[in-house]
N, C-alpha and C. Protein backbone atom coordinates (compact mmCIF):
# COMPACT_ATOMS: atom_id res chain seq x y z
N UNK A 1 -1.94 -10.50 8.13
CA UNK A 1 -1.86 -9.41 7.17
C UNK A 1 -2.81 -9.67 6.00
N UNK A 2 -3.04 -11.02 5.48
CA UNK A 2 -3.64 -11.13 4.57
C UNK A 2 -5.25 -11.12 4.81
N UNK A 3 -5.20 -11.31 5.95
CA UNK A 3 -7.15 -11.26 6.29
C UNK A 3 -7.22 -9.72 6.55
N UNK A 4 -6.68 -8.97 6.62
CA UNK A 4 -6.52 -7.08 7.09
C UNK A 4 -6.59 -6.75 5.40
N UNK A 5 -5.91 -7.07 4.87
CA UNK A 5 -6.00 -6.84 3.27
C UNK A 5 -7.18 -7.52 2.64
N UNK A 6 -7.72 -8.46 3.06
CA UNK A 6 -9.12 -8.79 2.62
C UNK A 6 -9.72 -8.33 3.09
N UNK A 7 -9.74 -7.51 4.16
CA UNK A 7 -11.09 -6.68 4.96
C UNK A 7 -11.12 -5.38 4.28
N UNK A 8 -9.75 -5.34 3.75
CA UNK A 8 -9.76 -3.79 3.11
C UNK A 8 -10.23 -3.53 1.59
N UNK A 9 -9.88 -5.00 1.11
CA UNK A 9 -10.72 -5.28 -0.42
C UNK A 9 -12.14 -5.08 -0.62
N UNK A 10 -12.71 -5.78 0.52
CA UNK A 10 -13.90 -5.79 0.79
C UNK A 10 -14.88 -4.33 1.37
N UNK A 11 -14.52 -3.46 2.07
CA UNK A 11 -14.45 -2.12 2.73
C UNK A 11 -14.76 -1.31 1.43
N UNK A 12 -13.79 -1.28 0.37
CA UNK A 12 -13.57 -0.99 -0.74
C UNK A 12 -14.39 -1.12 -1.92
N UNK A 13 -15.16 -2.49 -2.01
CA UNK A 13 -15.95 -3.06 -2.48
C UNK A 13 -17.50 -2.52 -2.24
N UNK A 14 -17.72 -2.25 -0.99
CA UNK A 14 -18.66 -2.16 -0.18
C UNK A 14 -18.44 -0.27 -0.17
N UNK A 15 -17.78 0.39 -1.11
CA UNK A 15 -17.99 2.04 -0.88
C UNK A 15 -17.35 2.75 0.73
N UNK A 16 -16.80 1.85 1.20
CA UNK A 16 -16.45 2.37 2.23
C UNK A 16 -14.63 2.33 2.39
N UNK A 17 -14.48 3.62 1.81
CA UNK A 17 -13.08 4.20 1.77
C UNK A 17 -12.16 4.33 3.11
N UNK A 18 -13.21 4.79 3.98
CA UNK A 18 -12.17 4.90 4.96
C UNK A 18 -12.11 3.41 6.02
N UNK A 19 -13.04 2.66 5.72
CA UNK A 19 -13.05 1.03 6.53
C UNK A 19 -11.55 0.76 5.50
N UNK A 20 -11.74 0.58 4.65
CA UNK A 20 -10.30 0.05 3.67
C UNK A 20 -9.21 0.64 4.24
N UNK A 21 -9.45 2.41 4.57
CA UNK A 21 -7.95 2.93 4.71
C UNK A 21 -7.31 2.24 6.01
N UNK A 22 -8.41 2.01 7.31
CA UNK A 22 -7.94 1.62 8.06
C UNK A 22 -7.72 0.32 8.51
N UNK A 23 -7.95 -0.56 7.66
CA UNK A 23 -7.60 -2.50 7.78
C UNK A 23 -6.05 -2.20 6.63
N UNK A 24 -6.22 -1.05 5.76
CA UNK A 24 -4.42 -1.29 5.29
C UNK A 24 -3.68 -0.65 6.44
N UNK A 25 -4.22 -0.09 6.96
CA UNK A 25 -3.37 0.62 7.46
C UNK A 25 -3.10 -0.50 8.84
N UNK A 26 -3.97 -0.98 9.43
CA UNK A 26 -3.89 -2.19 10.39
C UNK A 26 -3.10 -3.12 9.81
N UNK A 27 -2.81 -3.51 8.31
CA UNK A 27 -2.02 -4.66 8.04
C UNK A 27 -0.30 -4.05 7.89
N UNK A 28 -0.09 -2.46 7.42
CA UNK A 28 1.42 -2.27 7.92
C UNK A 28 1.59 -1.85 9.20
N UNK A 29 1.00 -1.70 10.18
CA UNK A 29 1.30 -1.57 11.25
C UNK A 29 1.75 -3.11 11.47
N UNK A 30 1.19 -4.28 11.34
CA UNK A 30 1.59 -5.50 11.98
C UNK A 30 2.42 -5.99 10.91
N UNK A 31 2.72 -5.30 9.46
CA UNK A 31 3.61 -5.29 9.02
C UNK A 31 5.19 -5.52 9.68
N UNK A 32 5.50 -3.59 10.42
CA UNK A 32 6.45 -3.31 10.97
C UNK A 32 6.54 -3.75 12.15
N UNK A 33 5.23 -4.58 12.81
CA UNK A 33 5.79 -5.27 14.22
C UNK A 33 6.29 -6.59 13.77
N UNK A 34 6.08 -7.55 13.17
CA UNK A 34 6.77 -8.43 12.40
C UNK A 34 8.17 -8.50 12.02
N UNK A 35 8.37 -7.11 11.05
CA UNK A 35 9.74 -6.97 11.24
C UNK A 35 10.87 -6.52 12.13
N UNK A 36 10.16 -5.99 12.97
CA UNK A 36 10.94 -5.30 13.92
C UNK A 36 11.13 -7.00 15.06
N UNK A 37 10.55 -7.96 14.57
CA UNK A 37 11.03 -9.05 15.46
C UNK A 37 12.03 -9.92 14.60
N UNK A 38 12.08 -9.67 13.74
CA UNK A 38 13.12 -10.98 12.69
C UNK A 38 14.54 -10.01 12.80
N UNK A 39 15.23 -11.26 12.61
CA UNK A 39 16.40 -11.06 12.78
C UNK A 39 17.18 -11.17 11.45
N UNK A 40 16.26 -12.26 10.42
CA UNK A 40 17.15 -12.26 8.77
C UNK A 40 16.93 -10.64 8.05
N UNK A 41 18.25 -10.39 7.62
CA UNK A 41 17.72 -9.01 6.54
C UNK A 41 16.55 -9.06 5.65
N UNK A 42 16.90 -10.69 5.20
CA UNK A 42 15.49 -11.09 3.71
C UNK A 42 14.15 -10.47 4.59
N UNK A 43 13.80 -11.45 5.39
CA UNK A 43 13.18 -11.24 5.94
C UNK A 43 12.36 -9.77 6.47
N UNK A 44 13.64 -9.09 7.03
CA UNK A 44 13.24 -7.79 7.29
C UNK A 44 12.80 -6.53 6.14
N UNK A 45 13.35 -7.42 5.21
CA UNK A 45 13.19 -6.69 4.12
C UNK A 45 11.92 -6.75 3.09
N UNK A 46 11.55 -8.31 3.23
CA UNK A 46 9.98 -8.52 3.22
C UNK A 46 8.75 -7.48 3.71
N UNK A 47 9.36 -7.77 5.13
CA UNK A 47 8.01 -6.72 6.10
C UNK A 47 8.23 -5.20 5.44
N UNK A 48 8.98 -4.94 5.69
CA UNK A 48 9.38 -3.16 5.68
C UNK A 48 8.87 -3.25 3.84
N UNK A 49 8.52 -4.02 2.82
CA UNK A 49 8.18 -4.18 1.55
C UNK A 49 6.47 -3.93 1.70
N UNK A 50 6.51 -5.08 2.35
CA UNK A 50 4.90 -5.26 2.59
C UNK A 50 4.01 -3.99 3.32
N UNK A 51 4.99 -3.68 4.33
CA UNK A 51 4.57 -2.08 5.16
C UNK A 51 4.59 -1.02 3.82
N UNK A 52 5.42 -0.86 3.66
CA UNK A 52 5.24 0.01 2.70
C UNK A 52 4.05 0.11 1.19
N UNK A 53 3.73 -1.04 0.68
CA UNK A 53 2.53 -1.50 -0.23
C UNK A 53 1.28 -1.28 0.91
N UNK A 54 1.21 -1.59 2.24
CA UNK A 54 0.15 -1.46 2.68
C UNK A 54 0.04 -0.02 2.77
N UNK A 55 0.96 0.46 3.25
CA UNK A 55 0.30 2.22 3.69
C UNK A 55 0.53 3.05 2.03
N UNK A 56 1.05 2.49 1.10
CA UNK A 56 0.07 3.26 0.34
C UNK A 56 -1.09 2.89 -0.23
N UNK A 57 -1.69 1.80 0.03
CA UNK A 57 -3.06 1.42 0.20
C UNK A 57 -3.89 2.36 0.65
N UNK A 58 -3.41 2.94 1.92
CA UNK A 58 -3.95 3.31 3.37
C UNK A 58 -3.70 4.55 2.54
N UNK A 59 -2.54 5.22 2.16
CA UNK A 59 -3.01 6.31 1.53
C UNK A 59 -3.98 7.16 0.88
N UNK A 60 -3.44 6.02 -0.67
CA UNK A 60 -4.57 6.11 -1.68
C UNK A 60 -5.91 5.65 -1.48
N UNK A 61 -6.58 5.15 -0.36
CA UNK A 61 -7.49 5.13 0.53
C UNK A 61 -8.06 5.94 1.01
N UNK A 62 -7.45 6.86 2.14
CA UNK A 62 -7.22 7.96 2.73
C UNK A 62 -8.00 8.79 1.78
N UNK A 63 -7.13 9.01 0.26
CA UNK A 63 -7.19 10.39 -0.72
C UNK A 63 -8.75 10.14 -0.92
N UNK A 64 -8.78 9.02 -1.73
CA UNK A 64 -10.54 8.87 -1.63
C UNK A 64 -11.69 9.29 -0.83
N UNK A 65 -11.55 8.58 0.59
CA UNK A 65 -12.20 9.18 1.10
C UNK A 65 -12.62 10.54 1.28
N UNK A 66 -11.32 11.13 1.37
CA UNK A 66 -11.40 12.77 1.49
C UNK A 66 -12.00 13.25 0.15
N UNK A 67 -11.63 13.00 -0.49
CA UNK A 67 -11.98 13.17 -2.45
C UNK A 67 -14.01 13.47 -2.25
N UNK A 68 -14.07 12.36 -2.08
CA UNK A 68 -15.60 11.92 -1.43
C UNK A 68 -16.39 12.98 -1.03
N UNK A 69 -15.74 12.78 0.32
CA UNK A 69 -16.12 13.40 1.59
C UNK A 69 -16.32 15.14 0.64
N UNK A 70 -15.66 15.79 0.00
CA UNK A 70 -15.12 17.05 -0.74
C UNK A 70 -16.39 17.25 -1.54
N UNK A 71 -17.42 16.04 -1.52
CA UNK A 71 -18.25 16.40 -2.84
C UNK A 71 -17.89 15.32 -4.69
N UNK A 72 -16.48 15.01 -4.21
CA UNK A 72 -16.22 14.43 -5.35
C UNK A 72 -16.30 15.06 -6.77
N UNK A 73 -15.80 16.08 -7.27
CA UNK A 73 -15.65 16.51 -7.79
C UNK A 73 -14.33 17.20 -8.05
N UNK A 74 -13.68 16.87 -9.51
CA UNK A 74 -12.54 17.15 -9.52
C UNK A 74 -12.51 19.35 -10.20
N UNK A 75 -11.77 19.53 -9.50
CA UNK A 75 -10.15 19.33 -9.39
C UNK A 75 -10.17 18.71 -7.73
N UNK A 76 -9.46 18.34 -6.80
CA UNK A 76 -9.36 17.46 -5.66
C UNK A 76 -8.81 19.22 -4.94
N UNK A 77 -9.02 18.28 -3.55
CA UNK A 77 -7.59 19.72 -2.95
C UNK A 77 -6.67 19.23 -2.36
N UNK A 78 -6.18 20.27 -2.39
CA UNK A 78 -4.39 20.08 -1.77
C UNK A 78 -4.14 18.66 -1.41
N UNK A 79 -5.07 18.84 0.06
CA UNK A 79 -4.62 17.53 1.23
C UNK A 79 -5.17 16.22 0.53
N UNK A 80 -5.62 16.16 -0.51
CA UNK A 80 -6.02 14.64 -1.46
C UNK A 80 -5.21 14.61 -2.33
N UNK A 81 -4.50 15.66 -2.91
CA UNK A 81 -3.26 15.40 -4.04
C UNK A 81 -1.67 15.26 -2.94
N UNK A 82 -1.97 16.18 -1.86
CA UNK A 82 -0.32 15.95 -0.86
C UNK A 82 -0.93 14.32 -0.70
N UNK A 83 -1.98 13.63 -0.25
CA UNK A 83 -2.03 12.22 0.45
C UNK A 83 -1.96 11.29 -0.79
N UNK A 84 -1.72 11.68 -2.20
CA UNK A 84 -2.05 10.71 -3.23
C UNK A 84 -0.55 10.77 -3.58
N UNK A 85 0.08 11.62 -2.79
CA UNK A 85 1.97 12.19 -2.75
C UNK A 85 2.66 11.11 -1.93
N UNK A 86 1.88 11.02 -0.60
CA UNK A 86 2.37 10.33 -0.07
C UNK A 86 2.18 8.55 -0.15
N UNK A 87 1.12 8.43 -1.16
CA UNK A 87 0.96 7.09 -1.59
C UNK A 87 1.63 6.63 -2.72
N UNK A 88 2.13 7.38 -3.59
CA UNK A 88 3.09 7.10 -4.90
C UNK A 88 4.39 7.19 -4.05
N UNK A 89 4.75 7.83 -2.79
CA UNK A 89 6.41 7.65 -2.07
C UNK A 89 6.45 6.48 -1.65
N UNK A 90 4.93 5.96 -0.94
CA UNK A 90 5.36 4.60 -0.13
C UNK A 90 5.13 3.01 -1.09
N UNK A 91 4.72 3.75 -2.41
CA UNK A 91 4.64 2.67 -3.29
C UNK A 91 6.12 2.07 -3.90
N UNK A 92 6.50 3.50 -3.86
CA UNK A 92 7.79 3.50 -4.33
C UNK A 92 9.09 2.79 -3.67
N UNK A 93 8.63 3.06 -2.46
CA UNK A 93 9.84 2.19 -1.24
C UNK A 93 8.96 0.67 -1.54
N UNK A 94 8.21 0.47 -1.32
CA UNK A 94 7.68 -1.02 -1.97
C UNK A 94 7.82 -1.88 -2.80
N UNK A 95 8.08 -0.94 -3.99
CA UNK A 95 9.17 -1.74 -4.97
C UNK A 95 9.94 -2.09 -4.92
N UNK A 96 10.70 -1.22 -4.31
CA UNK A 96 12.24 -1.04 -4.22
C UNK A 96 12.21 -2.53 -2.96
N UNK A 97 11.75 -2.56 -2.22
CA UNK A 97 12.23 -3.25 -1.07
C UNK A 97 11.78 -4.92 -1.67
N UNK A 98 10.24 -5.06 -2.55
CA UNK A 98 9.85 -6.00 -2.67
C UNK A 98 10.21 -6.69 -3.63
N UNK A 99 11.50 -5.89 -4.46
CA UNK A 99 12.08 -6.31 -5.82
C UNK A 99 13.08 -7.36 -5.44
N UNK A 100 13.53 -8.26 -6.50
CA UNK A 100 14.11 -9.57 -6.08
C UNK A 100 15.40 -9.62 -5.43
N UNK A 101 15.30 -10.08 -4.59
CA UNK A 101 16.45 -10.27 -3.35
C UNK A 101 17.36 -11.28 -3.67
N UNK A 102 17.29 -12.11 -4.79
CA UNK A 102 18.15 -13.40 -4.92
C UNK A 102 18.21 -14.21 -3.87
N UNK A 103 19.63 -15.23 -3.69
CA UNK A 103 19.64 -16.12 -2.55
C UNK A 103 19.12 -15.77 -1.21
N UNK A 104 19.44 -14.90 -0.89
CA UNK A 104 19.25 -14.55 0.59
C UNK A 104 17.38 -14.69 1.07
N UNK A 105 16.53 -13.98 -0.05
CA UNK A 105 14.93 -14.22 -0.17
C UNK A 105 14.72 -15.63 -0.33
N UNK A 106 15.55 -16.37 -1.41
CA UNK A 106 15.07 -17.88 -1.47
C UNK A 106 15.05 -18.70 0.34
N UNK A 107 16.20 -18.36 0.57
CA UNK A 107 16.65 -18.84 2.33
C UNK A 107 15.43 -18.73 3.23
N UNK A 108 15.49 -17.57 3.13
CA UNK A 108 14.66 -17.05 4.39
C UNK A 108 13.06 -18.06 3.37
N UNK A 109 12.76 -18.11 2.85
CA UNK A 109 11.63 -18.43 2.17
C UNK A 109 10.20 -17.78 2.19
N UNK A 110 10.58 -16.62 1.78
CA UNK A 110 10.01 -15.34 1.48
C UNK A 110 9.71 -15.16 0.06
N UNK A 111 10.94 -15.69 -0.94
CA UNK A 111 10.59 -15.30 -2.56
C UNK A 111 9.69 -15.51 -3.24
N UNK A 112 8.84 -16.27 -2.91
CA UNK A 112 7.23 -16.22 -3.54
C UNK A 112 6.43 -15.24 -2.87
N UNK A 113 6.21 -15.18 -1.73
CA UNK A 113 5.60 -14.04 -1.12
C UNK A 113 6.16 -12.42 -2.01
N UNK A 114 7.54 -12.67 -2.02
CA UNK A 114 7.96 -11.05 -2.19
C UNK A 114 7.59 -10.98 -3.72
N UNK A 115 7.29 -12.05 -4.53
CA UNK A 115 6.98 -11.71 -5.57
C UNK A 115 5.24 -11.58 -5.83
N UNK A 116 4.86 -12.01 -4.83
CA UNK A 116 3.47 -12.38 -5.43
C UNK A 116 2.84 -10.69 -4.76
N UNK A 117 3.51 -9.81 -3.96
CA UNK A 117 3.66 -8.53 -3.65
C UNK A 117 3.78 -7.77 -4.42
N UNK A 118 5.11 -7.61 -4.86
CA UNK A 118 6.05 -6.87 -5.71
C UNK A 118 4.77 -6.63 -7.27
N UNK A 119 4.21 -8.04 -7.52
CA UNK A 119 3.08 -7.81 -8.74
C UNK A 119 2.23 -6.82 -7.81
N UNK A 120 1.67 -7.26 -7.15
CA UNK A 120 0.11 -6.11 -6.54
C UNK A 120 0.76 -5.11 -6.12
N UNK A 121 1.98 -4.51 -6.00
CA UNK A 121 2.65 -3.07 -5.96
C UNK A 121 2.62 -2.56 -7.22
N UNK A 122 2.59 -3.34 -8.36
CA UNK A 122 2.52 -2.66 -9.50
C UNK A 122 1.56 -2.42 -10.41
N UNK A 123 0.88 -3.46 -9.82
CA UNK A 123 -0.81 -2.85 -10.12
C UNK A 123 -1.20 -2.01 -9.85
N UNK A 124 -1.01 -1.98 -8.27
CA UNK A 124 -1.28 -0.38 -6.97
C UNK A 124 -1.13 0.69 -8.25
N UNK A 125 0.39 0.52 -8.40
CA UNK A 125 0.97 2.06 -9.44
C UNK A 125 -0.08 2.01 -10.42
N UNK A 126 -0.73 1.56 -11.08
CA UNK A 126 -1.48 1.78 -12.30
C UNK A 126 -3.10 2.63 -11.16
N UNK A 127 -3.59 1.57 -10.39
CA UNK A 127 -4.49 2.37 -9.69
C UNK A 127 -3.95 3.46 -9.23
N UNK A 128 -3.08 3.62 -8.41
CA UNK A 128 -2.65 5.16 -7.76
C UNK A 128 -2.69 6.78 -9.28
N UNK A 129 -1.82 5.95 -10.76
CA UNK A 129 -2.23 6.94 -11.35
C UNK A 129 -3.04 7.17 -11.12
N UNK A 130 -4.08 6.31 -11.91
CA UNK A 130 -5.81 6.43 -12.57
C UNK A 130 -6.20 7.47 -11.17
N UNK A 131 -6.19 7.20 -10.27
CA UNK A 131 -7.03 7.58 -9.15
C UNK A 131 -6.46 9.65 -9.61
N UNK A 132 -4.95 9.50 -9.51
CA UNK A 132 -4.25 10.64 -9.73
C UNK A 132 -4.81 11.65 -10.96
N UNK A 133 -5.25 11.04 -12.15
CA UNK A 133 -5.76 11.27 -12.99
C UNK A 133 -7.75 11.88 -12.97
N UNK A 134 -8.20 10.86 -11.87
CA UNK A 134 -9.53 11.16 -11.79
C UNK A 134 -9.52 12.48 -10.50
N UNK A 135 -8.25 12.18 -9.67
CA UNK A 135 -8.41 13.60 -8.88
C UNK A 135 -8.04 14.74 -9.48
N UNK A 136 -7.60 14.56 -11.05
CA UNK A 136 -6.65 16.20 -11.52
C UNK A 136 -5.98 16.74 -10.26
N UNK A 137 -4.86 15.35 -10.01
CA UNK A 137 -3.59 15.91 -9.05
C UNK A 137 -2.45 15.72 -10.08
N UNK A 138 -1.59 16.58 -10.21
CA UNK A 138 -0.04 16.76 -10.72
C UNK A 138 0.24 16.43 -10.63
């Protein structure tokens, strides 16, 4: 997951919106196959955290590109403000899932991971505005 998220940093880096959308989007897919094999809740609750921070990556990825692709010029349309919709929902389950689990996260030995997440989910939110802001989406 973490080399899929560096390919997507990099994608990103390199002007290429939709290479990024699709290495996040490659890292929650193997996200949810991950979890769908563990058997601890912590655990499961990790992945389904991490899935969720990745695809709104893959989102707010997504919106860009299209943004782009549009000419780049704001006001955005619809389908870049509905996809910048659906990247503030899955940011949102990201929190929620990647927020502190107490004992059960220490066990499984996940709680540094879920925190060192839970921060770059809340960064995400500051980029997902800004981005929200430069598309003049509502």
């Amino acid at each position: 997951m973490e080399r899929l998220q560096n390919r997507a940093e990099e994608a990103i880096a390199n002007g290429d919106a939709d290479g990024a959308a699709m290495s996040s989007g490659k890292a929650a897919l193997m996200a949810s196959q991950l979890a769908a094999r563990q058997q601890n809740q912590a655990v499961i609750r990790f992945y389904r955290g991490a899935e969720a921070l990745f695809r709104a990556q893959e989102h707010a990825y997504r919106a860009l590109a299209l943004f782009q692709r549009a000419g780049g010029q704001p006001p955005a349309s619809s389908g870049v403000c509905g996809t910048m919709r659906l990247a503030r929902h899955s940011l949102r389950d990201a929190l929620e899932l990647l927020a502190d689990q107490g004992p059960a996260s220490v066990e499984s030995g996940r709680a540094q991971q879920a925190r060192r997440l839970h921060a770059g989910a809340e960064e995400w939110g500051k980029t997902i505005e800004g981005l929200n802001g430069d598309f003049q989406c509502r």
